[in-house]
N, C-alpha and C. Protein backbone atom coordinates (compact mmCIF):
# COMPACT_ATOMS: atom_id res chain seq x y z
N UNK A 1 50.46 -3.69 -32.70
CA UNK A 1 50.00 -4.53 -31.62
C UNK A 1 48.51 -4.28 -31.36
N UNK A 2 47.73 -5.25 -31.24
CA UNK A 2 46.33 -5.39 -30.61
C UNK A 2 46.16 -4.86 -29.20
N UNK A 3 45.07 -4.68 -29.08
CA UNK A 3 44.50 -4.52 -27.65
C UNK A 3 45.07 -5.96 -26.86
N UNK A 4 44.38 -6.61 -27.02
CA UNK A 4 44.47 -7.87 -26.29
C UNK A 4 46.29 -8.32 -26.00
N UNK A 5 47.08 -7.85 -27.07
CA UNK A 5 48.74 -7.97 -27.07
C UNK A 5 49.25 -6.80 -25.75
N UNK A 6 48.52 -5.87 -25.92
CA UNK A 6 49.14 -4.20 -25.56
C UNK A 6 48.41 -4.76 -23.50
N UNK A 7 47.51 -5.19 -23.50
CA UNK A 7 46.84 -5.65 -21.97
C UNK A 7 47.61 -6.67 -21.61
N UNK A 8 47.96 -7.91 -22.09
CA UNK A 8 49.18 -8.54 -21.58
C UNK A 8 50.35 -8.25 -21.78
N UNK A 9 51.13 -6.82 -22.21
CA UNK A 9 52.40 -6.52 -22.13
C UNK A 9 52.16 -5.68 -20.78
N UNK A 10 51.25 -5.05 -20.69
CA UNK A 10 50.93 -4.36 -19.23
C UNK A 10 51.13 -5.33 -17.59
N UNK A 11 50.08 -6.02 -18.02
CA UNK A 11 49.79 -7.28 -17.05
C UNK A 11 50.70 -7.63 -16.10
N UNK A 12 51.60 -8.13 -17.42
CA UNK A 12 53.19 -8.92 -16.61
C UNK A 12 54.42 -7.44 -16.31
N UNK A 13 53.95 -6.68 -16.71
CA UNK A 13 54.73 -5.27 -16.66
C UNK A 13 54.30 -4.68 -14.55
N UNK A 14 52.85 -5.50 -14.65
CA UNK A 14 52.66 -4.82 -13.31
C UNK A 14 53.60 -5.38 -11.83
N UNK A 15 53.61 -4.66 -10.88
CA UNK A 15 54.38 -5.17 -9.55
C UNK A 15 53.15 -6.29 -9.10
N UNK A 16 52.25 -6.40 -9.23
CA UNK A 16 51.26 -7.27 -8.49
C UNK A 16 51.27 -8.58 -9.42
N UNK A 17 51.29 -7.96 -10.53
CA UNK A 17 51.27 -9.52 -11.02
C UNK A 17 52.88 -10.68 -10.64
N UNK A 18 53.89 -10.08 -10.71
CA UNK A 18 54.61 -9.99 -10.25
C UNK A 18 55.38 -10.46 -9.42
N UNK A 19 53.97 -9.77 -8.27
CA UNK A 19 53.72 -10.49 -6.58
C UNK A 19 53.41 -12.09 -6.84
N UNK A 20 52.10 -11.83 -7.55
CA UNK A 20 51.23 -12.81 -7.77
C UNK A 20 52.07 -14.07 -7.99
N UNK A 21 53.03 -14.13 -9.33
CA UNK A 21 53.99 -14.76 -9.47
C UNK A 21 54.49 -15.62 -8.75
N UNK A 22 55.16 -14.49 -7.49
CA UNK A 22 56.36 -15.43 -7.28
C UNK A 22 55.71 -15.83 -5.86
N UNK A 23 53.95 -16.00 -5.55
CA UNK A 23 53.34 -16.62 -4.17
C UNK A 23 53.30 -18.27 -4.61
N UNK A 24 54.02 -18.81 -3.48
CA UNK A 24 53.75 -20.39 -3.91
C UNK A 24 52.40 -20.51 -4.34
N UNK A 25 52.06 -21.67 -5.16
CA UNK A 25 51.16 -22.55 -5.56
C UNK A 25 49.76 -22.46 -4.52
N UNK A 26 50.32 -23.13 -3.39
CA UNK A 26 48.94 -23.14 -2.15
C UNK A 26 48.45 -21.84 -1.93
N UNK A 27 49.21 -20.69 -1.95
CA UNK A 27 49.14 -19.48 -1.51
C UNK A 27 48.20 -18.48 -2.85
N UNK A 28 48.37 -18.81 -3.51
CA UNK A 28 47.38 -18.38 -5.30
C UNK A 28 46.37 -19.64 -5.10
N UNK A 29 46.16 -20.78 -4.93
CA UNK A 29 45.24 -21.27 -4.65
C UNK A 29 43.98 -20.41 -3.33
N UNK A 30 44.39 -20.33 -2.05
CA UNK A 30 43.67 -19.91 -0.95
C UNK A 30 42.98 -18.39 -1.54
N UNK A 31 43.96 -17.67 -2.07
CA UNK A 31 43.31 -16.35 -2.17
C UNK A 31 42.54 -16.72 -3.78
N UNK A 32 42.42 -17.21 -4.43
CA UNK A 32 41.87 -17.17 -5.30
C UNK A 32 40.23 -17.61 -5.16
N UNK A 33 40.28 -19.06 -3.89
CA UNK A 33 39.39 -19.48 -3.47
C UNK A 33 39.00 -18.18 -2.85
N UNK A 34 39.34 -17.65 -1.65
CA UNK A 34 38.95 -16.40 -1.15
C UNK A 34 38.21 -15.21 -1.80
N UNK A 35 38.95 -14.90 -3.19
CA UNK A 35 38.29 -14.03 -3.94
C UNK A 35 37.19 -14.79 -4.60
N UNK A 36 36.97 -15.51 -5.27
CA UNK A 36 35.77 -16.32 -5.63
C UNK A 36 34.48 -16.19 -4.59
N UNK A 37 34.73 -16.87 -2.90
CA UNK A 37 34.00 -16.41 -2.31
C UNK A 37 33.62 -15.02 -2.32
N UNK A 38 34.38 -14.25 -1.73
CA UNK A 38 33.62 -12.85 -1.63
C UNK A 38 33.17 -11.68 -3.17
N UNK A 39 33.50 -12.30 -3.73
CA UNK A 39 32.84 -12.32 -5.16
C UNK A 39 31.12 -13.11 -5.15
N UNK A 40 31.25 -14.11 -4.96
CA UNK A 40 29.67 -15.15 -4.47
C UNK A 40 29.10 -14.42 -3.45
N UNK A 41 29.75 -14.02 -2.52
CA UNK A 41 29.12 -12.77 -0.96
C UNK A 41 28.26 -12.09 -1.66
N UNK A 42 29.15 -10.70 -2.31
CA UNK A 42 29.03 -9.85 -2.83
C UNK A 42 27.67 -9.70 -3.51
N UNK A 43 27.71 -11.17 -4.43
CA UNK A 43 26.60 -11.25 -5.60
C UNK A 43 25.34 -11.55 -4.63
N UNK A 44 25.43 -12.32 -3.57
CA UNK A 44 24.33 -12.16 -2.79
C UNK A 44 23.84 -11.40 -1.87
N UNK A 45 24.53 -10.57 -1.42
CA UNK A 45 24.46 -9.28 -0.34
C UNK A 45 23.54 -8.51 -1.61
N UNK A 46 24.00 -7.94 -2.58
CA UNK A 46 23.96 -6.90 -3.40
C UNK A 46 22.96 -6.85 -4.74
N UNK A 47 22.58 -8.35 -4.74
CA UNK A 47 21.90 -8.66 -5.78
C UNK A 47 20.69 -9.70 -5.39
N UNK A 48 21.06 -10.73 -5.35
CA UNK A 48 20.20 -11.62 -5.18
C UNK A 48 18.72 -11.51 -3.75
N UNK A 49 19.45 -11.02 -2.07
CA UNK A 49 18.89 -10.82 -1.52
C UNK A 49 17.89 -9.91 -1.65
N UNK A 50 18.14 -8.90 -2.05
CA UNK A 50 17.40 -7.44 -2.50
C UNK A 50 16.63 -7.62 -3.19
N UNK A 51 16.60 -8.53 -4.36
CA UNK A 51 15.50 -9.27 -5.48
C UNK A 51 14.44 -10.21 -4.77
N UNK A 52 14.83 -10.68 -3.95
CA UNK A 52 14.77 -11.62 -3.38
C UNK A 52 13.26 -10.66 -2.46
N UNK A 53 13.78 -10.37 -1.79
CA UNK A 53 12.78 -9.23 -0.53
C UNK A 53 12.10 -8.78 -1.57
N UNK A 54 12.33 -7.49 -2.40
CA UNK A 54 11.48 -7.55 -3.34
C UNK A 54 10.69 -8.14 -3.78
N UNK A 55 10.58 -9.24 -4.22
CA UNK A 55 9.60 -10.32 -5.18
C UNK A 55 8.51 -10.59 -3.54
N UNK A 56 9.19 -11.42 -2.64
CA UNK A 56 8.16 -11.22 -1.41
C UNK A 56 7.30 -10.41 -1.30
N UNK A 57 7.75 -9.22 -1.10
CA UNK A 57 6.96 -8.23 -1.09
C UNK A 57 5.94 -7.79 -1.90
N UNK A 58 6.16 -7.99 -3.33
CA UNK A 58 5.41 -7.96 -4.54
C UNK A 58 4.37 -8.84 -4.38
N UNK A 59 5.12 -10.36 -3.92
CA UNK A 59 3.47 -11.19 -3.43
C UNK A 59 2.59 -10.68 -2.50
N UNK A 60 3.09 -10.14 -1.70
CA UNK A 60 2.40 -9.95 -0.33
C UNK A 60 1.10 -8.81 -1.11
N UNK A 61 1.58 -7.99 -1.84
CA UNK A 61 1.11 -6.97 -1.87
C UNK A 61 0.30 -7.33 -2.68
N UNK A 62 0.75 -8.33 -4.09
CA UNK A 62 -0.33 -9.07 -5.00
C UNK A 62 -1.67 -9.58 -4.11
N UNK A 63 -1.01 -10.50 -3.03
CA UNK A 63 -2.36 -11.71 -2.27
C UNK A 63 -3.02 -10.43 -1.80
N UNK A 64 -2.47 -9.29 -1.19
CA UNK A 64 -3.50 -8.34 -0.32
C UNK A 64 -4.63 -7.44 -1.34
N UNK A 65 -3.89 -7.33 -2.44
CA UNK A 65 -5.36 -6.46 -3.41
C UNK A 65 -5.83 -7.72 -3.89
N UNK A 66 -5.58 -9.20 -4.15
CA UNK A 66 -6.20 -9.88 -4.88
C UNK A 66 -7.58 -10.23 -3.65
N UNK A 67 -7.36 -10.30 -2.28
CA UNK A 67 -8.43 -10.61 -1.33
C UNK A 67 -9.19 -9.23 -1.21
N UNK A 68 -8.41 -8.17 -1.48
CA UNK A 68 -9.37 -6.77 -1.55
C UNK A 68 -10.71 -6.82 -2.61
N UNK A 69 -10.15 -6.98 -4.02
CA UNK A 69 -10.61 -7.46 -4.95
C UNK A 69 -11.99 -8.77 -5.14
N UNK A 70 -11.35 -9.37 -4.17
CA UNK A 70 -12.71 -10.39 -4.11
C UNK A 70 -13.63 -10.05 -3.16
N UNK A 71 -13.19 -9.24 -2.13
CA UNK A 71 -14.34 -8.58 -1.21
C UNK A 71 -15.15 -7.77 -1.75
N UNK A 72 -14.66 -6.62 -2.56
CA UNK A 72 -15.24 -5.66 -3.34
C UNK A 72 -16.38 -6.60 -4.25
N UNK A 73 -16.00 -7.85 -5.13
CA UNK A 73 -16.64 -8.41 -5.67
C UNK A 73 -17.79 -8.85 -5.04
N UNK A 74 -17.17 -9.59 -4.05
CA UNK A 74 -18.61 -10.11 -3.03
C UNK A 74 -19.45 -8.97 -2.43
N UNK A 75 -19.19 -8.01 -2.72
CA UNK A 75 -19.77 -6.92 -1.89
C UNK A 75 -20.74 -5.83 -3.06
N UNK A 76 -20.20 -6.31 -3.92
CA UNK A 76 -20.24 -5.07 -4.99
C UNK A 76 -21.98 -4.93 -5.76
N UNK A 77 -23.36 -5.87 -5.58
CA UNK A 77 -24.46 -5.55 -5.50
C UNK A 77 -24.88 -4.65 -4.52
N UNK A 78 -24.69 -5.06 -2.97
CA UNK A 78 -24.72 -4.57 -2.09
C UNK A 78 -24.84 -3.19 -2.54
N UNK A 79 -23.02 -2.59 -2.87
CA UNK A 79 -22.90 -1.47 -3.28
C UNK A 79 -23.45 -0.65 -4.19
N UNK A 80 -24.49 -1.62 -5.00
CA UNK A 80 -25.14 -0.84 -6.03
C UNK A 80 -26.22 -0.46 -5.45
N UNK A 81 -26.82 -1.47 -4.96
CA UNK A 81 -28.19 -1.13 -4.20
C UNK A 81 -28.20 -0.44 -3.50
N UNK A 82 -27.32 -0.11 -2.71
CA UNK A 82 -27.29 1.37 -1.32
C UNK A 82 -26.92 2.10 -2.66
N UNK A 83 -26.52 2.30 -3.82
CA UNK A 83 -25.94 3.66 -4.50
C UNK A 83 -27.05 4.14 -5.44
N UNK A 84 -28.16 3.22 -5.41
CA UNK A 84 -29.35 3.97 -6.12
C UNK A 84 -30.57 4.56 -4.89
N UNK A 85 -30.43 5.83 -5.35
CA UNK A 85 -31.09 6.60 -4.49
C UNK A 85 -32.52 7.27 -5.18
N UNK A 86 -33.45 7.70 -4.17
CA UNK A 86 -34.12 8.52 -5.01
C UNK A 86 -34.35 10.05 -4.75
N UNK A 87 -35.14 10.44 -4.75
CA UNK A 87 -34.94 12.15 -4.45
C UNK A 87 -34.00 12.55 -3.85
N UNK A 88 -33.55 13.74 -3.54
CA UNK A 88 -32.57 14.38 -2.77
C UNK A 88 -33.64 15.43 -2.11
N UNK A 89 -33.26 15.60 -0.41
CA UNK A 89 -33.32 16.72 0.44
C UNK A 89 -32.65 17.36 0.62
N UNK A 90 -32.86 19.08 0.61
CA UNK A 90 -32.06 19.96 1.02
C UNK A 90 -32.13 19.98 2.35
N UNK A 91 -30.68 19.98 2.95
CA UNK A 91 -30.38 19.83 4.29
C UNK A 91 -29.25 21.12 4.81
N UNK A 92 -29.45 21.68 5.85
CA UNK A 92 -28.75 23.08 6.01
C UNK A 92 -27.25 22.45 6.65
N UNK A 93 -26.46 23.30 6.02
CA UNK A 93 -24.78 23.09 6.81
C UNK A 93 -24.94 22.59 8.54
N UNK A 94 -25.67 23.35 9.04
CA UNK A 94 -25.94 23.56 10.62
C UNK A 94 -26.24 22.51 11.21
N UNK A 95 -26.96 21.68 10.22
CA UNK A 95 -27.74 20.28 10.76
C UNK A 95 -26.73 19.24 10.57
N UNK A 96 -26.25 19.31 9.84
CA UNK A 96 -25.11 18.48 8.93
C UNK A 96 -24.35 17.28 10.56
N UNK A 97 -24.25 18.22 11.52
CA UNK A 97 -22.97 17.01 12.28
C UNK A 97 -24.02 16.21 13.47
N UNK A 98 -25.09 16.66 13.73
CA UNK A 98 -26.31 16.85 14.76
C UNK A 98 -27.11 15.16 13.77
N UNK A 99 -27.22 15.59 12.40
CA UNK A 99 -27.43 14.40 11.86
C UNK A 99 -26.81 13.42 11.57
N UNK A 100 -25.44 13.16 11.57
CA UNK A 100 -24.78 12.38 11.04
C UNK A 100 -24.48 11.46 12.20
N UNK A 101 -24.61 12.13 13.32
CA UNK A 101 -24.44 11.58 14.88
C UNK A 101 -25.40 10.44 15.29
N UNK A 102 -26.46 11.35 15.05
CA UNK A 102 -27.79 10.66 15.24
C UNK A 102 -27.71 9.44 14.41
N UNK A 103 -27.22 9.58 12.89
CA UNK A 103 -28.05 8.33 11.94
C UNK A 103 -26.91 7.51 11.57
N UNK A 104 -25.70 7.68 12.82
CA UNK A 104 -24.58 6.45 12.99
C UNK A 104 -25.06 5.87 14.22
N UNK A 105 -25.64 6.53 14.99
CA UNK A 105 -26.24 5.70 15.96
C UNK A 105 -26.93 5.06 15.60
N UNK A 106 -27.63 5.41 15.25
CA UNK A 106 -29.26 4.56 14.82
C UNK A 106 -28.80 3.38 14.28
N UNK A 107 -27.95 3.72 13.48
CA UNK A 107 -26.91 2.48 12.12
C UNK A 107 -26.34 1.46 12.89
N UNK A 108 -26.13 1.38 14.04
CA UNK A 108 -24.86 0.92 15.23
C UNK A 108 -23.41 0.97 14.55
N UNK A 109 -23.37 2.27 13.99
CA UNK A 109 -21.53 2.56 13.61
C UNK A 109 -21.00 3.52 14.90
N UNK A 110 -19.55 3.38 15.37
CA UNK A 110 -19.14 4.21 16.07
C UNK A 110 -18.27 5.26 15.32
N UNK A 111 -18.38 6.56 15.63
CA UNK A 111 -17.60 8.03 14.81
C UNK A 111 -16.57 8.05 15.99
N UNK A 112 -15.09 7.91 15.41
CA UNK A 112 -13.69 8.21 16.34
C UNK A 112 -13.80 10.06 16.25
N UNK A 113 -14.00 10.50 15.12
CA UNK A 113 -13.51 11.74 15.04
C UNK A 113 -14.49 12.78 14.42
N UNK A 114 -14.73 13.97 14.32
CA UNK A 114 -14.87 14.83 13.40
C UNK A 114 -14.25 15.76 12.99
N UNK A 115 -13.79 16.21 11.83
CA UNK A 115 -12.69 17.38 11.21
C UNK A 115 -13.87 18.03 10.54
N UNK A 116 -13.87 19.25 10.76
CA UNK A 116 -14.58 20.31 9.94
C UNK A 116 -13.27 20.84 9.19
N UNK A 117 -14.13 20.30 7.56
CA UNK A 117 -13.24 21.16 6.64
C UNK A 117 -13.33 22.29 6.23
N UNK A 118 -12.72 23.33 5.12
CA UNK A 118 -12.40 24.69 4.98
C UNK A 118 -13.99 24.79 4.23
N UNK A 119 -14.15 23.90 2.88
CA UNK A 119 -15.56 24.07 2.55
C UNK A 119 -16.94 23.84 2.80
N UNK A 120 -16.93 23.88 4.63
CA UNK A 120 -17.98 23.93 5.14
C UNK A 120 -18.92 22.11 5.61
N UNK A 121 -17.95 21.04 4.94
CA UNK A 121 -17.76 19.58 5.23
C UNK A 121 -17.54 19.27 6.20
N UNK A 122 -17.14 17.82 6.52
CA UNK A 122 -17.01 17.47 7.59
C UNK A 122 -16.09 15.96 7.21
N UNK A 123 -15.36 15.87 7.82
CA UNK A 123 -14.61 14.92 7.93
C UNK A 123 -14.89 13.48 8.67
N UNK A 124 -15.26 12.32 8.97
CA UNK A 124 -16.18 11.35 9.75
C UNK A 124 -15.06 10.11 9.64
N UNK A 125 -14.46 10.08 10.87
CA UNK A 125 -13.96 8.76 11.19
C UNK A 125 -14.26 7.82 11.77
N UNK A 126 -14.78 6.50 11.03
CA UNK A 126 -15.90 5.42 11.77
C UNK A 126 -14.41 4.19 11.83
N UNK A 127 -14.01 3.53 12.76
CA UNK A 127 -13.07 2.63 12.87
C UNK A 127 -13.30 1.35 13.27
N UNK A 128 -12.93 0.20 12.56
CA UNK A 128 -13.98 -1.07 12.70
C UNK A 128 -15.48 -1.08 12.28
N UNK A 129 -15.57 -0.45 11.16
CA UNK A 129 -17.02 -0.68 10.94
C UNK A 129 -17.30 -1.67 9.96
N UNK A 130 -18.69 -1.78 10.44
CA UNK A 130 -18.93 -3.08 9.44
C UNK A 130 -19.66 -2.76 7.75
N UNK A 131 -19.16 -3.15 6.75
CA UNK A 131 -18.72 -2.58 5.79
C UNK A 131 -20.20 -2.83 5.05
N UNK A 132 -20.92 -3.76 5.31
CA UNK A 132 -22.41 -3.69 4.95
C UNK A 132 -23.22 -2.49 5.80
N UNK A 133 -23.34 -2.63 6.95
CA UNK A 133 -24.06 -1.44 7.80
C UNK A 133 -23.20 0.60 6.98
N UNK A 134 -22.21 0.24 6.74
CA UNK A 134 -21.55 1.45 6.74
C UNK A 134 -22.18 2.02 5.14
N UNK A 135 -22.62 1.14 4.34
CA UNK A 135 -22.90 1.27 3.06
C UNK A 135 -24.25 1.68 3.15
N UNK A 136 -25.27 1.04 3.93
CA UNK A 136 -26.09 1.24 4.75
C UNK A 136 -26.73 2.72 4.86
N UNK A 137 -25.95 3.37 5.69
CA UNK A 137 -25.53 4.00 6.42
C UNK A 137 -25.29 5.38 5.34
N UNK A 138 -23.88 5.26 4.55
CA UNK A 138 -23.93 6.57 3.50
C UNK A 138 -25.29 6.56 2.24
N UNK A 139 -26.24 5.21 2.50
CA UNK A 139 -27.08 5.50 1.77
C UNK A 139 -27.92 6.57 2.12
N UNK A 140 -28.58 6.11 3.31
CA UNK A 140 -29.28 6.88 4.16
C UNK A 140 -28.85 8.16 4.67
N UNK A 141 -27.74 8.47 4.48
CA UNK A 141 -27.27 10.13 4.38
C UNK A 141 -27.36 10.61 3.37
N UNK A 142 -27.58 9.78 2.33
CA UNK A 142 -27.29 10.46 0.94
C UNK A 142 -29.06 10.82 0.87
N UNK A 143 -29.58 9.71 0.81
CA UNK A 143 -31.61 10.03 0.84
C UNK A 143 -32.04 11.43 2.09
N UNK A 144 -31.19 11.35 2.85
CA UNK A 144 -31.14 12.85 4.24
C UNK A 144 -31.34 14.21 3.48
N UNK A 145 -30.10 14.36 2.10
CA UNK A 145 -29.66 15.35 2.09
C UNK A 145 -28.16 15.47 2.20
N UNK A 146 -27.50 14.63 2.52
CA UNK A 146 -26.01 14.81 2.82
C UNK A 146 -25.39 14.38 1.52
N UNK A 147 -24.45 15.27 1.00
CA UNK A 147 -23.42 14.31 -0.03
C UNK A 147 -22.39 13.80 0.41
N UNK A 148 -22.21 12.86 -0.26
CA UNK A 148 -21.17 12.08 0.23
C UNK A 148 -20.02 12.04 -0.69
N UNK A 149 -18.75 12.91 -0.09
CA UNK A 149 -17.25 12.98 -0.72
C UNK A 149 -16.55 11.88 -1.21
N UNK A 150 -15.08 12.17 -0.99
CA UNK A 150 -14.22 11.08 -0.87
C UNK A 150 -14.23 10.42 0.19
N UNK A 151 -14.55 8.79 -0.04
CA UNK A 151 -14.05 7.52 0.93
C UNK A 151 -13.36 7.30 0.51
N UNK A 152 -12.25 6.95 2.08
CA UNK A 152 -11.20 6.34 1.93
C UNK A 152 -11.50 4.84 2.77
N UNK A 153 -11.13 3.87 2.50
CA UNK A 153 -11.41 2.74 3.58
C UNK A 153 -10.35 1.59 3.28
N UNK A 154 -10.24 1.37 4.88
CA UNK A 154 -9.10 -0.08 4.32
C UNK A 154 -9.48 -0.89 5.50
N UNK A 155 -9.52 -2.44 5.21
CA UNK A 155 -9.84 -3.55 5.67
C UNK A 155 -9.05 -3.81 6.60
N UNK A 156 -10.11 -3.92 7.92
CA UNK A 156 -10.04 -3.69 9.41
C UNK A 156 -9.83 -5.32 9.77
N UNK A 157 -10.84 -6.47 9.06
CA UNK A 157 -10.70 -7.83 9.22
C UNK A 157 -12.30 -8.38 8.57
N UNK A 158 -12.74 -9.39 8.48
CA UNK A 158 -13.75 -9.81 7.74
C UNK A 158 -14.69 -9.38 8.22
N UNK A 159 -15.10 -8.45 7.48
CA UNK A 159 -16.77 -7.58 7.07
C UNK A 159 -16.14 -6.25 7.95
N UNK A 160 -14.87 -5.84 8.21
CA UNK A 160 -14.77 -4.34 9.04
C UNK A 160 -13.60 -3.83 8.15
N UNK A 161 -13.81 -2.56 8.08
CA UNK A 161 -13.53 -1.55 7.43
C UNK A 161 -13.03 -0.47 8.26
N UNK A 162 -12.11 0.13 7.94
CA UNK A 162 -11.67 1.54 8.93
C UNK A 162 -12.17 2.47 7.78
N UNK A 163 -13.23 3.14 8.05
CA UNK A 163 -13.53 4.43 7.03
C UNK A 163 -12.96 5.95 7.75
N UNK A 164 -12.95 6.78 6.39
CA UNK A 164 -12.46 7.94 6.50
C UNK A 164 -13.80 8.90 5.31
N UNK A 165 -14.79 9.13 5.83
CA UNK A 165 -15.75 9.82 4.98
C UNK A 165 -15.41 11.41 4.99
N UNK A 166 -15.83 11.74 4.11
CA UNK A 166 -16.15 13.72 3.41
C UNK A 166 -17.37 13.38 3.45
N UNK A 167 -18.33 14.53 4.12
CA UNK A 167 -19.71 14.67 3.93
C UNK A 167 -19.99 16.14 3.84
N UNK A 168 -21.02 16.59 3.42
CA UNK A 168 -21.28 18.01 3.35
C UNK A 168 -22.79 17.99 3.13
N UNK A 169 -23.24 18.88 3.48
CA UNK A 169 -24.63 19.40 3.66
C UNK A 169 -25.19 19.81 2.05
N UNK A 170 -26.16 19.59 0.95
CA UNK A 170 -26.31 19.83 0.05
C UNK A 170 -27.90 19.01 -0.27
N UNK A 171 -27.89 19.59 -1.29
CA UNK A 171 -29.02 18.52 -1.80
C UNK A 171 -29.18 18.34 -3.18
């Protein structure tokens, strides 16, 4: 005997099928419809929705670096031109937060925070800033004497930026 022989000697061997059997006509109709549905539920609870949110999300996240992407673009001479510098000043650790105060003022950026880090840095949280002035701005720290760490920045709304600067005293 085959597989396929040996699964239908089982089948009709079972009490459910059995059952199944001897339920009138209408009654194997309803539950069959029934199981079909929650079979179709199932496939959409478990599958389809979840793909579904997913892929959304995937756009969302596509349109948000693709408008990141074109800002950076539109922005990105700008960025060269504040990134060519010329000489460097040696500037002492001590001076380091006394200046940076001063030449965000001057800049019209506002500083939320300062974190002094372990290697003698400084941590600079400017929130809503405007992303031309702020470029500006680490140029003219960089021509000071100040180096400039890791930026972190994420888009506050058109032309503002929430920055998160590392600066340190060096030259």
């Amino acid at each position: 005997m085959n597989f396929k022989q040996q699964l239908a000697v089982r089948l009709t061997d079972s009490p459910l099928w059995r059952r199944w059997q001897r339920l009138p006509p209408r009654d194997r109709l309803a539950l069959g419809l029934l199981a079909a549905f929650l079979v179709a539920l199932l496939f959409y609870l478990w599958l389809w929705l979840p793909a579904q949110r997913h892929a959304a999300a995937a756009r969302e996240h596509y349109q948000a670096q693709r408008e990141l992407y074109a800002y950076l673009e539109q922005n990105s001479e700008l960025a060269r031109q504040m990134g060519r510098s010329g000489e460097q000043v040696m500037l002492a650790p001590e001076e380091l937060q006394g200046l940076v105060t001063q030449s965000a003022q001057q800049s019209n950026l506002r500083i939320e925070s300062f974190d002094s880090g372990a290697d003698g840095g400084l941590q600079v949280s400017l929130p809503g800033a405007s992303f031309a002035l702020l470029l500006r701005w680490l140029a003219e720290l960089q021509a000071l004497g100040v180096n400039v760490g890791e930026v972190s920045l994420e888009r506050a709304g058109e032309g503002q930026v929430d920055a998160r600067v590392g600066l340190r005293a060096g030259g």
